[in-house]
Protein backbone atom coordinates (compact mmCIF):
# COMPACT_ATOMS: atom_id res chain seq x y z
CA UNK A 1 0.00 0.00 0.00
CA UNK A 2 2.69 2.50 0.62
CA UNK A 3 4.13 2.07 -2.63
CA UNK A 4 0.85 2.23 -4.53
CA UNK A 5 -0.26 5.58 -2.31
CA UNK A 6 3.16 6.78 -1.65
CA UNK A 7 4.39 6.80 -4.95
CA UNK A 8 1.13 6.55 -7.06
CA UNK A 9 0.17 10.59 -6.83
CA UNK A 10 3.91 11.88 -7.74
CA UNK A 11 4.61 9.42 -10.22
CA UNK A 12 0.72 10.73 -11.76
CA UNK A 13 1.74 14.11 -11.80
CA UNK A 14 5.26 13.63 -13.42
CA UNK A 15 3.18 11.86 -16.30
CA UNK A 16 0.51 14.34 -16.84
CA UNK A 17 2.99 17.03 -16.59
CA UNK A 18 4.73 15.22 -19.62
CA UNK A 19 1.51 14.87 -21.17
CA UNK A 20 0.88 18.25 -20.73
CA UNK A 21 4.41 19.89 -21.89
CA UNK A 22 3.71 17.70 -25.08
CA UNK A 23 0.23 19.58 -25.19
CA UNK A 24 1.76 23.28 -25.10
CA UNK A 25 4.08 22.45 -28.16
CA UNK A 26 1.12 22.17 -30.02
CA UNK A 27 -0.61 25.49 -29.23
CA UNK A 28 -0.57 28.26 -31.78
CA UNK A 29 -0.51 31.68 -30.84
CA UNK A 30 -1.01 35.65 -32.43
CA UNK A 31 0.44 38.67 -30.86
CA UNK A 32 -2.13 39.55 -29.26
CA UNK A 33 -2.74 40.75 -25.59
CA UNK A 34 -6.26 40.09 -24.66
CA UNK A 35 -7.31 36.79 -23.15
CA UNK A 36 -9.28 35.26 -26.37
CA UNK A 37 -8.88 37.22 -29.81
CA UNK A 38 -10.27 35.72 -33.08
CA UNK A 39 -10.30 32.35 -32.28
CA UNK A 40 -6.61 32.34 -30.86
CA UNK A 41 -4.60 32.11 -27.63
CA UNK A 42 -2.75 35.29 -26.32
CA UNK A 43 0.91 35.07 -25.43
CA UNK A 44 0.95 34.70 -22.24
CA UNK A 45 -1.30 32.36 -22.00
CA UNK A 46 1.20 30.10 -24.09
CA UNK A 47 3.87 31.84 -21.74
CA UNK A 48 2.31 30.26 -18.80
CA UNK A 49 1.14 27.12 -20.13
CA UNK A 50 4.83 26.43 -21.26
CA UNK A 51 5.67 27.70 -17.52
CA UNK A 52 3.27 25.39 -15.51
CA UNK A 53 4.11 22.01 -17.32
CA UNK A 54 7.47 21.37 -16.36
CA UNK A 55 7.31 23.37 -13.33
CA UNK A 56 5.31 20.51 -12.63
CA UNK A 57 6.99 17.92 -13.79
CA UNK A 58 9.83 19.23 -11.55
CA UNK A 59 8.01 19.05 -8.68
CA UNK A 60 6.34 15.25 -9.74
CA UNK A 61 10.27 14.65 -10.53
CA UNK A 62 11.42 15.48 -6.60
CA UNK A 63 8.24 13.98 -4.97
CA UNK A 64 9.10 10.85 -6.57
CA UNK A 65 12.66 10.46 -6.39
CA UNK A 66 12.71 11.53 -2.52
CA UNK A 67 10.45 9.27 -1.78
CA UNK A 68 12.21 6.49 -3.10
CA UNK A 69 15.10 7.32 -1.60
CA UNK A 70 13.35 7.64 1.75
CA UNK A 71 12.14 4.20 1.56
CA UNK A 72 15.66 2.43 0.60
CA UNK A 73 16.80 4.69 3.98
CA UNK A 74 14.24 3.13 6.15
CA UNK A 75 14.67 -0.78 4.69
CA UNK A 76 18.52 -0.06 5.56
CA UNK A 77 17.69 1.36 8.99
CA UNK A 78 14.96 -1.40 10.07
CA UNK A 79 17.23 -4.06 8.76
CA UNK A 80 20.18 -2.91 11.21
CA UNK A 81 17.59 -2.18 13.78
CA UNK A 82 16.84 -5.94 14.15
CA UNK A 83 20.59 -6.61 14.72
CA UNK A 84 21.09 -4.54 17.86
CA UNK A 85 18.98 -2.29 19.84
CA UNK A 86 21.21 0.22 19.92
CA UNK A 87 20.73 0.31 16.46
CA UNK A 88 17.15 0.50 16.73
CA UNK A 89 17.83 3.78 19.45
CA UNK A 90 20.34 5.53 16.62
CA UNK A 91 17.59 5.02 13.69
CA UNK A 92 15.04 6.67 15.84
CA UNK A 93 17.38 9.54 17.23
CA UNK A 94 18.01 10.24 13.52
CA UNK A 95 14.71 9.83 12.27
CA UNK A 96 13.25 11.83 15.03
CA UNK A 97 15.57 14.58 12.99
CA UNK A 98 14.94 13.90 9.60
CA UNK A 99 11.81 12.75 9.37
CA UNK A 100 9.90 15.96 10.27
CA UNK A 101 11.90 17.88 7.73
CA UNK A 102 10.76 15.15 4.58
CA UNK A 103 7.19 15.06 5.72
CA UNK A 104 7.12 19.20 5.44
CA UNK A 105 9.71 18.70 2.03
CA UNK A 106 6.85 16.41 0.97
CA UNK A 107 4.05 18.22 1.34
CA UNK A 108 5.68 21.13 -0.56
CA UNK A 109 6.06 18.75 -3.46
CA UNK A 110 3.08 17.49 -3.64
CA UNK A 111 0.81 19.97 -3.31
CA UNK A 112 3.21 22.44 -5.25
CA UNK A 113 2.90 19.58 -8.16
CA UNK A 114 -0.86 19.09 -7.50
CA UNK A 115 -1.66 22.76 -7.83
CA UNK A 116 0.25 23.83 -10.64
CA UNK A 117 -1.05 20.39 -12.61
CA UNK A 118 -4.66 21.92 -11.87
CA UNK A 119 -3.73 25.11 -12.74
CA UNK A 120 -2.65 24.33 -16.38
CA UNK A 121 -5.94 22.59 -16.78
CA UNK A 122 -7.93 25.84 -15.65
CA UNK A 123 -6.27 27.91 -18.51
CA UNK A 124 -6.15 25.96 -20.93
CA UNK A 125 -10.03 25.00 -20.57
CA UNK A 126 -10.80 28.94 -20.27
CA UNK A 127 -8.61 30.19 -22.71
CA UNK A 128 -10.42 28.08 -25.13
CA UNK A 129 -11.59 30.01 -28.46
CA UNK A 130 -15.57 29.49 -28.53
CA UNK A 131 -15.34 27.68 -24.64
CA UNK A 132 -19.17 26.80 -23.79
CA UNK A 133 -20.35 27.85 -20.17
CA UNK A 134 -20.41 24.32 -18.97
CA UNK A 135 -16.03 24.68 -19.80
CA UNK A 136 -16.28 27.75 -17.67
CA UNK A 137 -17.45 26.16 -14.68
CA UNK A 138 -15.23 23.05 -15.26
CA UNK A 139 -12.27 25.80 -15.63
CA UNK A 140 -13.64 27.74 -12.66
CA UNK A 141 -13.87 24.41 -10.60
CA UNK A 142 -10.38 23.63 -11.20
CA UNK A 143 -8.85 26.72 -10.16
CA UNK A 144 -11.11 26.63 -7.01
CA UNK A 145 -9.81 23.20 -6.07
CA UNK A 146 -6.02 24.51 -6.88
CA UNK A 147 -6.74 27.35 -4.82
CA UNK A 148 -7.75 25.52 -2.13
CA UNK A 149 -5.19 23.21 -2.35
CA UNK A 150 -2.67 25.81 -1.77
CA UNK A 151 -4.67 27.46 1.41
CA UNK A 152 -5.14 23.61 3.26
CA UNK A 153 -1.17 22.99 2.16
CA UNK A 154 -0.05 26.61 3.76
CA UNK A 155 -2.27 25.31 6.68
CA UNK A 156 -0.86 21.88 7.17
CA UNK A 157 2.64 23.32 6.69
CA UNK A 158 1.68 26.16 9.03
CA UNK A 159 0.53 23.85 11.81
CA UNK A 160 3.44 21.13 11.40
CA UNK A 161 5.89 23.81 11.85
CA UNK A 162 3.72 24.99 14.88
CA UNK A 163 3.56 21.29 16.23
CA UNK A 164 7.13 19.96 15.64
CA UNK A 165 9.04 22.61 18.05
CA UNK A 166 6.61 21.79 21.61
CA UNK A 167 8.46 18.62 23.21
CA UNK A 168 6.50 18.67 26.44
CA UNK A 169 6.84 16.04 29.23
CA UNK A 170 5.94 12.64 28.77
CA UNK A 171 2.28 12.66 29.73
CA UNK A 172 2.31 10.01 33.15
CA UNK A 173 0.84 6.72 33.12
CA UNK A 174 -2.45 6.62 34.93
CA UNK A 175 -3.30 4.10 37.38
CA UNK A 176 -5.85 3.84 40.09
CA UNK A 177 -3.88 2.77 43.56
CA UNK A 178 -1.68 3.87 46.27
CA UNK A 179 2.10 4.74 46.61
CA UNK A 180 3.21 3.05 49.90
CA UNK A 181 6.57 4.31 51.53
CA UNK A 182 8.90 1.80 53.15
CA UNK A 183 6.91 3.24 56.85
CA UNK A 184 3.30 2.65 55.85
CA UNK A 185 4.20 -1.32 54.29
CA UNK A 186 7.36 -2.52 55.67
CA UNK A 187 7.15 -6.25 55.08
CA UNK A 188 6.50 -5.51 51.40
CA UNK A 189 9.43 -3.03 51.34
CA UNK A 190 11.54 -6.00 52.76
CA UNK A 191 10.03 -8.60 50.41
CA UNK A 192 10.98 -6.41 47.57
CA UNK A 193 14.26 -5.42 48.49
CA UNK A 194 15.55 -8.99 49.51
CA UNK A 195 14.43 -9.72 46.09
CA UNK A 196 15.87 -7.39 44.80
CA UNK A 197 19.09 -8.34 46.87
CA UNK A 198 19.06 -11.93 45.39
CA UNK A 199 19.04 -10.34 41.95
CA UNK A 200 22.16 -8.31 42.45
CA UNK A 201 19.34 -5.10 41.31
CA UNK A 202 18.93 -1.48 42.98
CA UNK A 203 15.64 -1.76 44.81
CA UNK A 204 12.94 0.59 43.22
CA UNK A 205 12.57 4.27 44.25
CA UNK A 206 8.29 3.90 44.98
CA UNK A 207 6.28 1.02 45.41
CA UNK A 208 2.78 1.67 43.87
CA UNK A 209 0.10 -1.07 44.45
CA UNK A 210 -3.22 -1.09 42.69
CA UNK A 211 -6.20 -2.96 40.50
CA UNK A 212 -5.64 -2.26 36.92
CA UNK A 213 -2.67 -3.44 34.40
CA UNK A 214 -0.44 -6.40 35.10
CA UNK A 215 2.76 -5.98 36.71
CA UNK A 216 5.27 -4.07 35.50
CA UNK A 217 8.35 -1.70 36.48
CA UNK A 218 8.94 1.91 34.85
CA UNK A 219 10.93 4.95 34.73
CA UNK A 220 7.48 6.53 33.13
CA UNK A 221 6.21 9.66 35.09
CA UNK A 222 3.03 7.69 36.89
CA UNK A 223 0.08 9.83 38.36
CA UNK A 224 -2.29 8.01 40.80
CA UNK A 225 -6.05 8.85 40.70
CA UNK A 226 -6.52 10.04 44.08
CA UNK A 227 -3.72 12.32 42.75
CA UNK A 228 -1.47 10.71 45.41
CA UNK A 229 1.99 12.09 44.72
CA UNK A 230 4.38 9.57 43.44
CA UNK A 231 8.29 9.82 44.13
CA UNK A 232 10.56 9.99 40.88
CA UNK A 233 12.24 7.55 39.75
CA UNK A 234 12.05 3.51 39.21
CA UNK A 235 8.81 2.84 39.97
CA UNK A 236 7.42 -0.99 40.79
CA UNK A 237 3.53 -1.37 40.05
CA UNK A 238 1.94 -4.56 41.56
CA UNK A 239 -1.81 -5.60 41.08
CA UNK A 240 -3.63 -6.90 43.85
CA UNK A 241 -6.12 -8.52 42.18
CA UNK A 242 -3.59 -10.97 40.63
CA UNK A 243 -1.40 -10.88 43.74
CA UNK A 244 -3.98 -12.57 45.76
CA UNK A 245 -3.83 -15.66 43.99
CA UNK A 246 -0.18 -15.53 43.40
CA UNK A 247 1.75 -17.54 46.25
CA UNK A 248 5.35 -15.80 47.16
CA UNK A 249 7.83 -17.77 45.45
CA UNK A 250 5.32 -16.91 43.18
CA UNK A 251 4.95 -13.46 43.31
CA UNK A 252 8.91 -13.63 43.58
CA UNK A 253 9.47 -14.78 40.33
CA UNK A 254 7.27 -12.29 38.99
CA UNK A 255 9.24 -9.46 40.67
CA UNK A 256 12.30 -10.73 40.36
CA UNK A 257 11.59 -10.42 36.68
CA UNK A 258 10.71 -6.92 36.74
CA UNK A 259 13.81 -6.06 38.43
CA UNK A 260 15.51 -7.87 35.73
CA UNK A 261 14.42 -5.26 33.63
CA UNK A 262 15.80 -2.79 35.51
CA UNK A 263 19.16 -3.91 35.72
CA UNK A 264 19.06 -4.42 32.48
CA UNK A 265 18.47 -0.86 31.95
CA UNK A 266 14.88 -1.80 29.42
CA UNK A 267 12.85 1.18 31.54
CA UNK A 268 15.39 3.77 30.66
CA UNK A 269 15.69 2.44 27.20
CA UNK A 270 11.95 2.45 27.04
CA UNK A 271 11.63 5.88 28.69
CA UNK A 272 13.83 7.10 25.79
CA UNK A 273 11.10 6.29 23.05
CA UNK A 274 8.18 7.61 24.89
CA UNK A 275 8.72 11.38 23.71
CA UNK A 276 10.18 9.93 20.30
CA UNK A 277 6.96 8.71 19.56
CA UNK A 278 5.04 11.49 20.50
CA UNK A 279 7.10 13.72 18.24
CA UNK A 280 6.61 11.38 14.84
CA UNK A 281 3.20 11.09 15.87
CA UNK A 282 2.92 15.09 16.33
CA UNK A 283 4.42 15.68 12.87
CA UNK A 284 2.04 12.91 11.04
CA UNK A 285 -0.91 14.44 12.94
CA UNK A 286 0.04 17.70 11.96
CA UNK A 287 0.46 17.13 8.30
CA UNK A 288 -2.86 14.82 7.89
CA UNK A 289 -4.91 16.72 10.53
CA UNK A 290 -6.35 13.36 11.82
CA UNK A 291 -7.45 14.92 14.79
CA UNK A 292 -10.46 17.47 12.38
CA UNK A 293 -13.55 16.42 13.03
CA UNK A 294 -14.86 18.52 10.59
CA UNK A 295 -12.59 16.77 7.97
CA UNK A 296 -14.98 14.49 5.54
CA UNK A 297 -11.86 12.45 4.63
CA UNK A 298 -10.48 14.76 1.47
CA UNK A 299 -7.89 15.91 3.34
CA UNK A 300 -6.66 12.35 4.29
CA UNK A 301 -6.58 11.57 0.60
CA UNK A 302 -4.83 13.97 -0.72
CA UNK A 303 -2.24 14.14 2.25
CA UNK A 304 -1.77 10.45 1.83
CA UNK A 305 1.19 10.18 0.34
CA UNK A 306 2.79 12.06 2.90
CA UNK A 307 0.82 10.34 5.94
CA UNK A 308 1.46 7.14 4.66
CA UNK A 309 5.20 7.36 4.24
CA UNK A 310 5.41 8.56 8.13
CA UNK A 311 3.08 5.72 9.78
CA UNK A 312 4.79 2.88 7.59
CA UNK A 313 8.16 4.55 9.21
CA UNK A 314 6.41 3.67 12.80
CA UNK A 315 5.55 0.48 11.77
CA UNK A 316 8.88 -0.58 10.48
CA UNK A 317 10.41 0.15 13.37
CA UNK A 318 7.73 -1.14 16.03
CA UNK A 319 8.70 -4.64 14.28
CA UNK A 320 12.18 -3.73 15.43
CA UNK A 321 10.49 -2.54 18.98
CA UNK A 322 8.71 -5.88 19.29
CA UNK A 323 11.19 -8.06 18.64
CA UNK A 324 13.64 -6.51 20.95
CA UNK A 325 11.04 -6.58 23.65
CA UNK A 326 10.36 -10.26 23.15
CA UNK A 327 13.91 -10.81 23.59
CA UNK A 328 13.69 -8.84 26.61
CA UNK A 329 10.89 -10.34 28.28
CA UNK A 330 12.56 -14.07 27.63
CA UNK A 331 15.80 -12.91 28.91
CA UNK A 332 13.61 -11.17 32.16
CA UNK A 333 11.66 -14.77 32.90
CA UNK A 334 14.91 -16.75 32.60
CA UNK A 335 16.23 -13.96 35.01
CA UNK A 336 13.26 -14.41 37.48
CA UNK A 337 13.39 -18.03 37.02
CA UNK A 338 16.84 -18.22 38.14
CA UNK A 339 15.73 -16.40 41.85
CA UNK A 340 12.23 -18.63 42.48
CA UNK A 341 12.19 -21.70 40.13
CA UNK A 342 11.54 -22.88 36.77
CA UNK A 343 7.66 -23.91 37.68
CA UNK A 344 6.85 -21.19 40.47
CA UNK A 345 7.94 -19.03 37.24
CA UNK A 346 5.38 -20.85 34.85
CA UNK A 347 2.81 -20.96 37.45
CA UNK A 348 2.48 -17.12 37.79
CA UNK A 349 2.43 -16.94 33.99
CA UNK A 350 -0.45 -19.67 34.22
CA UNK A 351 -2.27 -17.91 36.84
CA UNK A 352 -1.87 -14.75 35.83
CA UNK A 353 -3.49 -15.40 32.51
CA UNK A 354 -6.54 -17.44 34.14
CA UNK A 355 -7.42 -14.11 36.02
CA UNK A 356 -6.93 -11.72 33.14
CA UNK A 357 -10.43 -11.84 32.21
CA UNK A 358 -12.13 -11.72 35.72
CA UNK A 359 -9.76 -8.30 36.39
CA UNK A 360 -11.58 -6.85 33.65
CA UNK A 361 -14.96 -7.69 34.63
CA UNK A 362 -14.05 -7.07 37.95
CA UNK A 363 -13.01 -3.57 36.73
CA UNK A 364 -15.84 -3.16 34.34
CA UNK A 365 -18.00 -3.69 37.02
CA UNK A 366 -16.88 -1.35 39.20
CA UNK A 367 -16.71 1.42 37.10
CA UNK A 368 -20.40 0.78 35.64
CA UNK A 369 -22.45 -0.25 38.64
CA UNK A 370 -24.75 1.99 40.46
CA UNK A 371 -22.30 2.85 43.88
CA UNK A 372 -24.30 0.83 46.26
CA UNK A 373 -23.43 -2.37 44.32
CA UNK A 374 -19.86 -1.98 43.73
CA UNK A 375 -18.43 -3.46 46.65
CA UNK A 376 -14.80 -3.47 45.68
CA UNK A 377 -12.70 -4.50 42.97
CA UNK A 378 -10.87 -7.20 45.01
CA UNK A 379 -14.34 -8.54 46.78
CA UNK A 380 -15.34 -8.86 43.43
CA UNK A 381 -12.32 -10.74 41.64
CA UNK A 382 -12.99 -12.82 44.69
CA UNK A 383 -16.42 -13.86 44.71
CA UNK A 384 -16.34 -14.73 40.27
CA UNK A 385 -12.95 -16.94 41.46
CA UNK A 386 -15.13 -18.59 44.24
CA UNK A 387 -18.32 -18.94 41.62
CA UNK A 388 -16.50 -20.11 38.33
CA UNK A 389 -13.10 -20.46 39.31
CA UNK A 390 -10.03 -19.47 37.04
CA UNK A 391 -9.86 -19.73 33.13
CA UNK A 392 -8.40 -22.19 31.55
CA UNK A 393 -4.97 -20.85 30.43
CA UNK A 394 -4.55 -23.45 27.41
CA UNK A 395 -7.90 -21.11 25.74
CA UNK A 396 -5.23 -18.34 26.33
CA UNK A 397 -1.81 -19.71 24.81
CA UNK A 398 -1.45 -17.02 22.21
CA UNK A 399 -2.70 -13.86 24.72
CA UNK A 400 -0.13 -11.03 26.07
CA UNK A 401 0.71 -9.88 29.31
CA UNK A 402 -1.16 -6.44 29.79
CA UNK A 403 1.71 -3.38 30.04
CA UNK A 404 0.69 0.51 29.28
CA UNK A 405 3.95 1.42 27.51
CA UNK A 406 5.17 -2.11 25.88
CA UNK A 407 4.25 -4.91 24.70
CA UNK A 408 5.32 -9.13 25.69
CA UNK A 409 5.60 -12.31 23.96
CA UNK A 410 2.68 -14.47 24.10
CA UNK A 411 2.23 -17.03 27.02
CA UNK A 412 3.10 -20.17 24.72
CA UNK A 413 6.60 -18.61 23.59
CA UNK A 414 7.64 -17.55 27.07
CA UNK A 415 6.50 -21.30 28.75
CA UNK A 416 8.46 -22.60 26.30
CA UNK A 417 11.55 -20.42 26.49
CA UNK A 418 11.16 -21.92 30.20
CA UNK A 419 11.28 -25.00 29.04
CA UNK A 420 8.05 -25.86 30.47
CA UNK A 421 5.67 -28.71 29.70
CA UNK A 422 1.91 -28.01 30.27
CA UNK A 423 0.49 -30.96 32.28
CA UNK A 424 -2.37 -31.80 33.45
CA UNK A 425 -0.62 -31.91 36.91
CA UNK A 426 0.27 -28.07 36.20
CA UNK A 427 -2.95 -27.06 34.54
CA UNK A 428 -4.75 -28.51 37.94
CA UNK A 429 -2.49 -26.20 39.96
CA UNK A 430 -2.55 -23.29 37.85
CA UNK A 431 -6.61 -23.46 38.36
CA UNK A 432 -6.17 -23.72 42.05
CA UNK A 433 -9.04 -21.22 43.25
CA UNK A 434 -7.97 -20.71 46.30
CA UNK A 435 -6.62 -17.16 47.74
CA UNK A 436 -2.54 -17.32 48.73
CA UNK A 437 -2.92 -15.24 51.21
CA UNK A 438 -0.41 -13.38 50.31
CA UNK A 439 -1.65 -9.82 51.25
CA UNK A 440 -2.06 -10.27 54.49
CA UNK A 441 1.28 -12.15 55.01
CA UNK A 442 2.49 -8.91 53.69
CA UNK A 443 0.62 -6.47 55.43
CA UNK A 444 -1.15 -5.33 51.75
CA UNK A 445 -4.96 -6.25 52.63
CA UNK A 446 -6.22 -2.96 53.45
CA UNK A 447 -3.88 -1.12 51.33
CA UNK A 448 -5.73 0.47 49.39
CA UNK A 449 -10.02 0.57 48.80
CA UNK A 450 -10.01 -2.32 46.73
């Protein structure tokens, strides 16, 4: 598709503009000064005509050959962005720089080509000895659109320029739960930092428990909320829905495996592309004006090209993002593995995924329920455990982990990077509906108003 739409409307113009510059050739013309005189063309007219066509076929020229060139760039970059991640970091720092100044180069192309192709048609039609009125309106219609062309280009150029210098903070992950200082949950505090002691990792700066996403660890700004201040730095997120179930070599593993993250510095790296991808999303948004909701769609099509080009960059390289955070994920179980077992580490997977579904209706419940019939998120993840128990986890082989800024390797590839068998014997286990008590061994019961 992005060759078709990315190429199709420059390659178009260069060959109508050769069409055209083969047309003026074959215009005759009188000294004369008036628009239409006897049946012939003015100068000028000619002038212009001979003007317009290769100034367009110029512009079709440029639109397509940067283009291409633009695409062999980005094959090269993905293709050494799936050898290293570093790689991956240097094609983004570069395209972060580059690409901004194509998209704009782009759009000047295009609609410079687009405008002048429309205006040769308007002259030519009305500068047509004997022209009929319904010419004129044809000829007025095309100068309209080329006109208006040239007012939505200086907009879109106008607001991308406008757009691509604010580089604001990353906007914070929200998340509905409570930061809890080493004073207010000590036994957690100590059950995190001996893991983290086992794991040869710095402990995390905040501890922030709550009921929505999975677990996960971040250098993300996160805002609570109850709008519950949260210290800087590496921050830990645990779920207590899913820690309920979870036993503590359990829970260990799955901790341990965060930290694994952070000592092998993934949340900075994945800090780093946060405000990357804001800023190639700004500069697509600016140029298509996705965000219009007065927009019937003609602006998307004729900014295509352009558009096109800068999401198929994005998805190039989130192939590159994925597969690096597969390999990070494996590498973080084997890590977390290593600290609490091969099969306590496949057992949180297991569980984890059998109570991904009653989190959500847990959660959807609680948000759409009259207030009187809420009764708590955890009550409620609970009582559907106690009633239907937890889902089968071989219905949810090919599901993901839940994360808010990156994404995991299914639950099949990472029980067998573990090297783990699923058995009837583990399945029976896995399904075990009864609570761990964890929380209260750690103090976390009353935590927060779950």
């Amino acid at each position: 598709m992005v060759f078709v739409l990315g190429l199709g409307v420059p390659v178009a113009m260069t060959i109508i503009a050769l069409w055209q510059w083969q047309r003026v050739g074959a215009l005759p013309t009188v000294p004369v000064t008036s628009l239409r005189y006897y049946g012939q063309r003015s100068p000028w007219v000619h002038d212009a005509l001979a003007l317009l066509a290769p100034l367009t076929l110029l512009l079709g020229v440029l639109a397509t050959a940067s283009f291409c060139a633009a695409l062999v760039a980005i094959r090269r970059a993905t293709a050494r962005a799936m050898q290293s991640r570093d790689a991956l970091m240097q094609a983004f720092e570069n395209g972060r720089r580059w690409l901004p100044k194509f998209m704009l180069s782009q759009t000047v192309l295009v609609f410079g080509g687009l405008i002048t192709l429309l205006s040769f048609e308007a002259i030519i039609i009305l500068s047509r000895p004997g022209v009929a009125d319904g010419g004129v309106k044809l000829g007025v219609f095309l100068a309209m659109v080329a006109l208006a062309l040239a007012w939505y280009g200086f907009k879109m150029l106008y607001g991308a320029l406008r757009r691509s210098g604010r580089q604001g903070a990353p906007e914070p992950i929200l998340l509905m739960g409570q930061s809890l200082a080493p004073h207010q949950a000590p036994r957690l505090w100590e059950f995190v930092r001996e893991i983290a002691k086992r794991t040869d990792a710095r402990a995390p700066d905040a501890v922030v428990v709550g009921l929505n996403e999975g677990f996960f660890v971040t250098e993300h700004p996160v805002a609570l909320v109850s709008g519950q201040p949260v210290p800087e730095g590496r921050v830990l997120y645990l779920p207590l829905p899913y820690m309920a179930f979870l036993d503590r070599a359990q829970v260990s593993a799955v901790i341990a495996h965060e930290l694994g993250h952070f000592t092998g510095e993934d949340t900075g790296y994945s800090l780093r592309f946060a405000p990357i991808y804001r800023s190639f999303l700004d500069s697509i948004f600016a140029i298509a004006n996705e965000h219009d909701e007065k927009d019937d769609g003609s602006r998307a099509w004729v900014a295509a090209p352009i558009t096109l080009y800068g999401k198929w960059f994005l998805a190039s390289f989130e192939e590159a993002m994925h597969h690096w955070s597969r390999e990070r994920e494996l590498a973080a179980d084997a890590f977390g593995s290593r600290i609490a077992g091969t099969e306590s580490s496949a057992l949180a997977l297991l569980r984890i995924s059998g109570l991904h579904r009653i989190v959500d209706a847990a959660l959807a419940h609680n948000q759409q329920a009259p207030a009187e019939e809420r009764g708590g998120v955890l009550k409620m993840v609970r009582r559907l455990v106690a009633e239907h128990g937890l889902d089968d986890p071989q219905e949810r082989l090919q599901d993901q982990q839940a994360h808010p800024l990156d994404s995991h390797p299914s639950l099949k590839q990472r029980l067998d990077a573990l090297g783990v068998a699923i058995t009837p014997e583990l399945l029976a286990r896995a399904r075990d509906p009864r609570d761990a008590a964890l929380l209260v061994e750690l103090g976390l019961e009353s935590a927060v108003s779950a």
